[in-house]
N, C-alpha and C. Protein backbone atom coordinates (compact mmCIF):
# COMPACT_ATOMS: atom_id res chain seq x y z
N UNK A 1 25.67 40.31 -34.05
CA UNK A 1 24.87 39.89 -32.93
C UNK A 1 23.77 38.92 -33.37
N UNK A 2 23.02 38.85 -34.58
CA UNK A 2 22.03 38.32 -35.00
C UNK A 2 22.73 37.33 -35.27
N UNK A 3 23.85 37.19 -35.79
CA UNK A 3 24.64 35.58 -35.98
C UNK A 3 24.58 35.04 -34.90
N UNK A 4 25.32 35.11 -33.93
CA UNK A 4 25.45 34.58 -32.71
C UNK A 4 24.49 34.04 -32.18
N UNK A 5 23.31 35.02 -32.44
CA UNK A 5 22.03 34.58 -31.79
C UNK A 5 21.27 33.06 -32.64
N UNK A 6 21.37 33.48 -34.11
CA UNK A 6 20.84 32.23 -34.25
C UNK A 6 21.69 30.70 -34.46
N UNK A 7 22.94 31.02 -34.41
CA UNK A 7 23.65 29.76 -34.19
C UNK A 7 23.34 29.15 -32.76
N UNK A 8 23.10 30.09 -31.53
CA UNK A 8 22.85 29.87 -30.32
C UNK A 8 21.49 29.01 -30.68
N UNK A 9 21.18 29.53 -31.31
CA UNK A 9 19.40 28.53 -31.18
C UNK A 9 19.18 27.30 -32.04
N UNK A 10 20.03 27.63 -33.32
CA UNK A 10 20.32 26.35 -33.77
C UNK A 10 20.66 25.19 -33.11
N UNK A 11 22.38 25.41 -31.89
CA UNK A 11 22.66 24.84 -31.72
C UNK A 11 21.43 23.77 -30.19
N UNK A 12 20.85 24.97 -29.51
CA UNK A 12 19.56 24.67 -28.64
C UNK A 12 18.73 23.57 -29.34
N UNK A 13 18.63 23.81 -30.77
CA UNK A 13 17.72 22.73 -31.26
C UNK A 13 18.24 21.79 -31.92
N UNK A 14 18.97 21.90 -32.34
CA UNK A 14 20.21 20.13 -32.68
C UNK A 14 20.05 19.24 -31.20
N UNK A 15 20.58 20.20 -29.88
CA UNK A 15 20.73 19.28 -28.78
C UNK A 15 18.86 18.54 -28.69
N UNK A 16 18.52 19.28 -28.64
CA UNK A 16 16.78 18.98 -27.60
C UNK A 16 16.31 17.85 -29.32
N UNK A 17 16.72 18.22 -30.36
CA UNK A 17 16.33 16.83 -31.32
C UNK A 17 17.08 15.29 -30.39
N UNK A 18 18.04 15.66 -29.80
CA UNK A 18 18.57 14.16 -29.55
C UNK A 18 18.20 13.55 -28.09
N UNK A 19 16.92 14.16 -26.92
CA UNK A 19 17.16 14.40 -25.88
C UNK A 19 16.22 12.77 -26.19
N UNK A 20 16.65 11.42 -25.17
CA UNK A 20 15.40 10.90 -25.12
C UNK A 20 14.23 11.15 -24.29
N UNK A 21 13.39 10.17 -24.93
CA UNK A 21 11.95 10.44 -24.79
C UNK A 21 11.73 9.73 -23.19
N UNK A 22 11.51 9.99 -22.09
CA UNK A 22 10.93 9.26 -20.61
C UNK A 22 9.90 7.83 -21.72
N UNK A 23 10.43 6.98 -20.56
CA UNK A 23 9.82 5.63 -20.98
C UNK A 23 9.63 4.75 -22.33
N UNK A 24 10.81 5.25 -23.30
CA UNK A 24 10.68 4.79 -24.77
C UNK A 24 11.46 3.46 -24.24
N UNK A 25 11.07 1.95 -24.86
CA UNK A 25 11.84 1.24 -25.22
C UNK A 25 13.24 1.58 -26.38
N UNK A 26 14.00 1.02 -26.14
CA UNK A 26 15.39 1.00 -26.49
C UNK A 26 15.61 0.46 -27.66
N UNK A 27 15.41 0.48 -28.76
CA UNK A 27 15.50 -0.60 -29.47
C UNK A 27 16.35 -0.38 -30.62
N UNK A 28 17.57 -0.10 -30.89
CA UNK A 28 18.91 0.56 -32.21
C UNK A 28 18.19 0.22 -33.30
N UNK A 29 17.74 -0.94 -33.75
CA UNK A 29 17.41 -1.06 -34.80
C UNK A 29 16.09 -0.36 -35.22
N UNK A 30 15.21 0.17 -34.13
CA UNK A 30 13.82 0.52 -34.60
C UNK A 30 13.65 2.03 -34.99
N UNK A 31 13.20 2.77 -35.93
CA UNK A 31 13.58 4.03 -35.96
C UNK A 31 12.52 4.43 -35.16
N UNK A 32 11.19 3.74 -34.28
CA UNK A 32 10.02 3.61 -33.41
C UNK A 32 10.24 3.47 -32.30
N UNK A 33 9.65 4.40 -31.27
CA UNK A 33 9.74 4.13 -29.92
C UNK A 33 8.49 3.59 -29.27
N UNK A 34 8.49 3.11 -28.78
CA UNK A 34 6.93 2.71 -28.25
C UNK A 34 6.47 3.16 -26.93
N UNK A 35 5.93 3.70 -26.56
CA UNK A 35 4.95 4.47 -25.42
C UNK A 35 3.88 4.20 -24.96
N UNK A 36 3.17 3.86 -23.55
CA UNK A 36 2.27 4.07 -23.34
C UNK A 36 1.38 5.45 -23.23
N UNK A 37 0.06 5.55 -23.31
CA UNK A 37 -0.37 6.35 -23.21
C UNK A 37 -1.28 7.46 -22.31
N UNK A 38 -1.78 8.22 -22.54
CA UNK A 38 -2.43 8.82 -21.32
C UNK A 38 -4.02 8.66 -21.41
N UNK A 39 -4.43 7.67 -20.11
CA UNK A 39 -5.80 7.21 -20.60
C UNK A 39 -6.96 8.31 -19.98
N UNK A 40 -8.09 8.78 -20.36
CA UNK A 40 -9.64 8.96 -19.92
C UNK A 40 -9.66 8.21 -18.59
N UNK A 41 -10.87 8.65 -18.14
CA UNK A 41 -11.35 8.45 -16.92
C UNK A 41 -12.67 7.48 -17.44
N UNK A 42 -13.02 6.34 -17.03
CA UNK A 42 -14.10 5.70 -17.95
C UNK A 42 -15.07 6.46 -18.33
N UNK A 43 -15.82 7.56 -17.84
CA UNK A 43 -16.92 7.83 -18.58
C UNK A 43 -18.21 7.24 -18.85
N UNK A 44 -18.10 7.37 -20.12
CA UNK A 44 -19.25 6.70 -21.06
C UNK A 44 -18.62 5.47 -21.90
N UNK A 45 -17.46 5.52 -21.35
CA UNK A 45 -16.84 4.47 -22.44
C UNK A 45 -17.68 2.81 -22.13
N UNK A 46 -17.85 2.23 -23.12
CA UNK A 46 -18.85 1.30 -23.08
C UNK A 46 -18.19 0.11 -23.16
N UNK A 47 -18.59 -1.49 -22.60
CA UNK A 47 -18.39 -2.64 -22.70
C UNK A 47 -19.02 -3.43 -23.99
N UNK A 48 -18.68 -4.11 -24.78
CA UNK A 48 -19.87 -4.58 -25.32
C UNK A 48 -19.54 -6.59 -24.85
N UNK A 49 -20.27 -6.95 -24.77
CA UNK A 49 -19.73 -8.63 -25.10
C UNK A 49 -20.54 -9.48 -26.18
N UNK A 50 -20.20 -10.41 -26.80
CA UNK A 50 -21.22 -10.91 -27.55
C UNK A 50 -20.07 -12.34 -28.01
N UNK A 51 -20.88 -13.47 -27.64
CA UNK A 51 -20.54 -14.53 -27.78
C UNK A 51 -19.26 -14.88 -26.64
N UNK A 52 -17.87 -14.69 -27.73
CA UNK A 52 -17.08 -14.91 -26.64
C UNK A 52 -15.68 -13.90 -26.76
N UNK A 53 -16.30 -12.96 -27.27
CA UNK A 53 -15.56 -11.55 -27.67
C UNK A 53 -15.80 -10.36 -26.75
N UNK A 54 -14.58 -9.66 -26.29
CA UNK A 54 -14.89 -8.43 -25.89
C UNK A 54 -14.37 -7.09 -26.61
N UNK A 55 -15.29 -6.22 -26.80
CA UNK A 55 -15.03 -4.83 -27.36
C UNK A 55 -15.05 -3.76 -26.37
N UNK A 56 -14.27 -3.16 -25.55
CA UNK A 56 -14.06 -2.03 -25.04
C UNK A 56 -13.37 -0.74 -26.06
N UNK A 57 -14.61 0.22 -25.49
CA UNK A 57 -14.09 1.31 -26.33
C UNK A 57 -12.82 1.90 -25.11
N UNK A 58 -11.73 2.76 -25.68
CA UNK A 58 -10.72 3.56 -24.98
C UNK A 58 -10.43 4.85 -25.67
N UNK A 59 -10.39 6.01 -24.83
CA UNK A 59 -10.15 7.28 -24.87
C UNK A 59 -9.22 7.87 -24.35
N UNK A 60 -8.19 8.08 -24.62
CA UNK A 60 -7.12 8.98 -24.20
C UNK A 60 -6.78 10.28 -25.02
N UNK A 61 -5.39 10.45 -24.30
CA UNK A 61 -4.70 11.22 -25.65
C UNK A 61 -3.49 10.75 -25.42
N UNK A 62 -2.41 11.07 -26.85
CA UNK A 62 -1.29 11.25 -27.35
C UNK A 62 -0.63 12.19 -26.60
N UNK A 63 0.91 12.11 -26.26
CA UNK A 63 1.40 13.11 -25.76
C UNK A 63 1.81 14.22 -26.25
N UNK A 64 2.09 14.15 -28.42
CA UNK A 64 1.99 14.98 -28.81
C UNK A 64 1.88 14.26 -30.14
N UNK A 65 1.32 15.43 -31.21
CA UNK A 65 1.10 15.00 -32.68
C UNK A 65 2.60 14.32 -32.83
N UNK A 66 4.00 13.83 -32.63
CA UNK A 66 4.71 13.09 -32.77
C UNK A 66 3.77 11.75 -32.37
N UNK A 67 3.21 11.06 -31.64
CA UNK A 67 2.74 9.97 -31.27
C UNK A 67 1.25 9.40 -32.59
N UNK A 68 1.70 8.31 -32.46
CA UNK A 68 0.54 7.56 -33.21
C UNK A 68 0.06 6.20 -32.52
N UNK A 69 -1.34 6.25 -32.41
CA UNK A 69 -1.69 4.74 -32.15
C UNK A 69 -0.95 3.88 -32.64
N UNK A 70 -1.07 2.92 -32.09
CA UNK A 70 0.06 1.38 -32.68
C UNK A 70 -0.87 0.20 -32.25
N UNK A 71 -1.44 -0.15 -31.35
CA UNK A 71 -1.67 -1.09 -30.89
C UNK A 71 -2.02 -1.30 -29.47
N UNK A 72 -2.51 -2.19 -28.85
CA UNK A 72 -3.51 -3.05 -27.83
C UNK A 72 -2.28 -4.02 -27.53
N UNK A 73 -1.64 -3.69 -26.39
CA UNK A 73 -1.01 -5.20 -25.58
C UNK A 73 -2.37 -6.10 -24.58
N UNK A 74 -2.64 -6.77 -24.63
CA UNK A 74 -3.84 -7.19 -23.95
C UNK A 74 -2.99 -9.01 -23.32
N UNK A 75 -3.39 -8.46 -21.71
CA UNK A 75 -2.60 -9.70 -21.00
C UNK A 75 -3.49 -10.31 -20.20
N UNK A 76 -4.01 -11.58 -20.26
CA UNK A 76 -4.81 -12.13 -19.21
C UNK A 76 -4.66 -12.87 -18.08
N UNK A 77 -4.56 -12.48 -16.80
CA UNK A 77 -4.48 -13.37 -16.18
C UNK A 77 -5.68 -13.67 -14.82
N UNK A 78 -5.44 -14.92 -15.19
CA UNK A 78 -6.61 -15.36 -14.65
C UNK A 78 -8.10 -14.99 -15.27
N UNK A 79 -8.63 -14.36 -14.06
CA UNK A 79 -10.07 -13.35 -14.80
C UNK A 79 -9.56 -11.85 -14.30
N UNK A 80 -8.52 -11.68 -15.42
CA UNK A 80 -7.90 -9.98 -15.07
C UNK A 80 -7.67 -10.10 -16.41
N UNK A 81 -7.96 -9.09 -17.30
CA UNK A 81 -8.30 -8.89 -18.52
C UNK A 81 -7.36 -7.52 -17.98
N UNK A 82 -6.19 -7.24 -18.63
CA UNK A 82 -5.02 -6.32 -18.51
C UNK A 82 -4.79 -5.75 -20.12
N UNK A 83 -5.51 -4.32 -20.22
CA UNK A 83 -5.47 -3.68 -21.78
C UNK A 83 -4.39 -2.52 -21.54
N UNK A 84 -3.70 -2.32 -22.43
CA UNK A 84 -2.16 -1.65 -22.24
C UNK A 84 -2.56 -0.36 -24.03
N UNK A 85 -2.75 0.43 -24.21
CA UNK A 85 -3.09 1.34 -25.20
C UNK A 85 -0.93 1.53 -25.48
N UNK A 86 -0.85 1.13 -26.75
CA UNK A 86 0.91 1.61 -26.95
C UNK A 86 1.01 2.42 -28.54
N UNK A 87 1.74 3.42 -28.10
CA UNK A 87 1.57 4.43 -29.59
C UNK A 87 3.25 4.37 -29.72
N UNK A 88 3.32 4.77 -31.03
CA UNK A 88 5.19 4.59 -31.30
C UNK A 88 5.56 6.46 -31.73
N UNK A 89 6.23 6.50 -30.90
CA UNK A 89 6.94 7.78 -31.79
C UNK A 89 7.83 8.01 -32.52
N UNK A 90 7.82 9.08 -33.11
CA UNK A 90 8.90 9.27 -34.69
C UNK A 90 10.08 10.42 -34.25
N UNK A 91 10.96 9.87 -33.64
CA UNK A 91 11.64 10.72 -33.05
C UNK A 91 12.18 11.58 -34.49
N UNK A 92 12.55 12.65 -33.77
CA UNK A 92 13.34 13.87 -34.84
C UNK A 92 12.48 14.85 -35.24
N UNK A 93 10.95 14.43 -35.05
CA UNK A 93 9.75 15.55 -35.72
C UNK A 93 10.09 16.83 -34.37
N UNK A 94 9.66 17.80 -35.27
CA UNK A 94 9.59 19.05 -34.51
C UNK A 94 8.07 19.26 -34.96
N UNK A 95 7.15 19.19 -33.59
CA UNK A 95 5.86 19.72 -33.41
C UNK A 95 5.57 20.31 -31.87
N UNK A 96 4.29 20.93 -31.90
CA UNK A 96 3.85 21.67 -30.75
C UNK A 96 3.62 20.42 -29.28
N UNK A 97 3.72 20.96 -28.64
CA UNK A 97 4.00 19.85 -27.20
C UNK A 97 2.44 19.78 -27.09
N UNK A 98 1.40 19.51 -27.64
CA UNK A 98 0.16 19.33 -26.82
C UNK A 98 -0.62 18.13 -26.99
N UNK A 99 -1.23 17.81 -25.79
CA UNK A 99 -2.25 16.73 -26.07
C UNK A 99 -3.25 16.11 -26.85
N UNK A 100 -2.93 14.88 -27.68
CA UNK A 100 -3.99 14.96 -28.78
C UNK A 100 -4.37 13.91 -28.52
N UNK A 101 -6.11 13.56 -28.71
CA UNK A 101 -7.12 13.01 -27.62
C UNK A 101 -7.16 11.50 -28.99
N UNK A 102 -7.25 10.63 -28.93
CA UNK A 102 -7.66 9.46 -29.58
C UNK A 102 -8.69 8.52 -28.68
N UNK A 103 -9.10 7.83 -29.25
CA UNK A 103 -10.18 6.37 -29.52
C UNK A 103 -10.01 5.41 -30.23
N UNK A 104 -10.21 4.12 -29.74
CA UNK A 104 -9.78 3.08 -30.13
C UNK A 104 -10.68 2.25 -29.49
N UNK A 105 -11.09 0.75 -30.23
CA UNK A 105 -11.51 -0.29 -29.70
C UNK A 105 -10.60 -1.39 -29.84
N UNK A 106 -10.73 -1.67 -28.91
CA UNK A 106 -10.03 -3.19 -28.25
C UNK A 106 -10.61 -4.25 -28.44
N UNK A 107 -9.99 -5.39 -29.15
CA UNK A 107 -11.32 -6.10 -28.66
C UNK A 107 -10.33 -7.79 -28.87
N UNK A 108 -10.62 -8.13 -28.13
CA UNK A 108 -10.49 -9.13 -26.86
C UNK A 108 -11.16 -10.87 -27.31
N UNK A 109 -10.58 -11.51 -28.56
CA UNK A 109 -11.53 -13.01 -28.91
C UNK A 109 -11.00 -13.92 -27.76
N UNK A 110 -12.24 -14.94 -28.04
CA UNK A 110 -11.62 -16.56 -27.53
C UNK A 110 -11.27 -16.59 -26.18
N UNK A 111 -12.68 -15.68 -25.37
CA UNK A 111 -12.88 -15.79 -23.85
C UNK A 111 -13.31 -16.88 -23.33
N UNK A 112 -12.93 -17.37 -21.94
CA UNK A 112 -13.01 -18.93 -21.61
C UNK A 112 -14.53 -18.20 -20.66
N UNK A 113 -15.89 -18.90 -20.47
CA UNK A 113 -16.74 -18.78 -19.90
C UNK A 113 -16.25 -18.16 -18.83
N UNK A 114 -16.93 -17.53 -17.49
CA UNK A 114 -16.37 -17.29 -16.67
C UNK A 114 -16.78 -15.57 -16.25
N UNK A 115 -16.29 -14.83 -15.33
CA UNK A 115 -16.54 -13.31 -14.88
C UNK A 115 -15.08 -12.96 -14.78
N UNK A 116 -15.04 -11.61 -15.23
CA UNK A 116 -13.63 -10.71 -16.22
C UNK A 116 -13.88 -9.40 -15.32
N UNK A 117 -12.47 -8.85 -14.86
CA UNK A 117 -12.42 -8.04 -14.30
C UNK A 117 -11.56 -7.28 -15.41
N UNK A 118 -12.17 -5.86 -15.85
CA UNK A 118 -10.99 -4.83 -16.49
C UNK A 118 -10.20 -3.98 -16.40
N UNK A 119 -8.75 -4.26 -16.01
CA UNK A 119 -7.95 -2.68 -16.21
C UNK A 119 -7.41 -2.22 -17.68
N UNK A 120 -7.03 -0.86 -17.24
CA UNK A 120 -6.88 -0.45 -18.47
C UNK A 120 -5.70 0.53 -18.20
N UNK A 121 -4.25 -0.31 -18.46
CA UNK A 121 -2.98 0.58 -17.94
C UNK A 121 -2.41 2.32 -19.15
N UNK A 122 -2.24 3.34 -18.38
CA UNK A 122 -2.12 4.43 -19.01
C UNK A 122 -0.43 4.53 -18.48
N UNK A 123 0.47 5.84 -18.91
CA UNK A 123 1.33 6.15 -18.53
C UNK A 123 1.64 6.06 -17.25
N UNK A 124 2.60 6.08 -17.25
CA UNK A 124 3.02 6.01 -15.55
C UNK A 124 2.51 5.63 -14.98
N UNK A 125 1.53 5.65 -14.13
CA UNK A 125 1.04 4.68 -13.13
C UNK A 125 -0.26 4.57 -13.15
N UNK A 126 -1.01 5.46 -14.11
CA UNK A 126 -2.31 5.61 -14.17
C UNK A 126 -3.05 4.24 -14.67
N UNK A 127 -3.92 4.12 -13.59
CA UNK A 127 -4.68 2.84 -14.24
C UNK A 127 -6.57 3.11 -14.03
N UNK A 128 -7.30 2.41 -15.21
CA UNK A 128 -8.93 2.54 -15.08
C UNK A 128 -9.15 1.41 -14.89
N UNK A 129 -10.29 1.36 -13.91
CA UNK A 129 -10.64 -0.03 -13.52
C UNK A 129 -12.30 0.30 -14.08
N UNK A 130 -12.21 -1.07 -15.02
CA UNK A 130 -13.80 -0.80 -15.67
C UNK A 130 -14.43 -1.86 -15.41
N UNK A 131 -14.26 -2.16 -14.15
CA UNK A 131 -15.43 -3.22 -13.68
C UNK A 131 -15.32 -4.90 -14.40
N UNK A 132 -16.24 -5.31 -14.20
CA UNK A 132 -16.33 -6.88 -14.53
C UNK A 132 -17.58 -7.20 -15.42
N UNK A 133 -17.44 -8.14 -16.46
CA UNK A 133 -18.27 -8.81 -17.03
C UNK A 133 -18.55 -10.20 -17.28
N UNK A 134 -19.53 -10.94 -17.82
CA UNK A 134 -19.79 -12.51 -18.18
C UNK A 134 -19.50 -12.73 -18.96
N UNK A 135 -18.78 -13.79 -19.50
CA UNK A 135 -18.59 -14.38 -20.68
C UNK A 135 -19.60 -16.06 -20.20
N UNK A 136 -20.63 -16.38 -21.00
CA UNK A 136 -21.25 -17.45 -21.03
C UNK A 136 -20.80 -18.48 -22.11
């Protein structure tokens, strides 16, 4: 009976290693998936500007210790300053499913003079709108 049982669970965890991940890019060659993440609510999170640079701090979390920061997609259009937080995962790890909180600064050179409106895209549909600033 104890055989049975743990081949049964073995075989439970061979399958759920291969299940994909919701919203991973596709990529055969990459052993990395890339993910957006789950952002904070602005807070205290702060703007800074200086010259013609922007530094926004960002707070989220990871969806689980599988996930690692990776990088800032940052898209401008117009005066819409569009910050995208993307972490890559390591598929095949076996860890605990919980939320792990990160920080990061962004930061944003070679702003054209002008007033900047900020979002800040999270998973799924979640988005922070952190207001507008000057670039002189």
């Amino acid at each position: 009976m104890r055989i049975l049982l743990l081949f049964l669970i073995s075989i439970l965890f061979s399958c759920s290693a291969r299940l994909e991940q919701p919203g991973a890019n596709k990529n055969p060659g990459d052993a990395h998936t890339k993910h957006r993440v789950y952002i904070s609510e602005k807070g205290d999170q702060g703007i800074v500007v200086k010259r013609r640079e922007l530094r926004l701090l960002v707070k989220g979390s990871l969806p689980s210790p599988a996930y690692s920061f990776e990088k800032f997609n940052v898209k401008i259009e117009d005066n819409l300053v569009i910050i995208t937080p993307i972490a890559s995962y390591k598929p095949g790890n076996f860890v605990a499913q919980m939320l792990v909180p990160f920080q990061q600064v962004c930061v944003v050179p070679d702003l054209k003079a002008g007033r900047y409106k900020i979002q800040v895209l999270g998973r799924g549909e979640a988005m922070v709108d952190y207001g507008s600033f000057w670039i002189k």
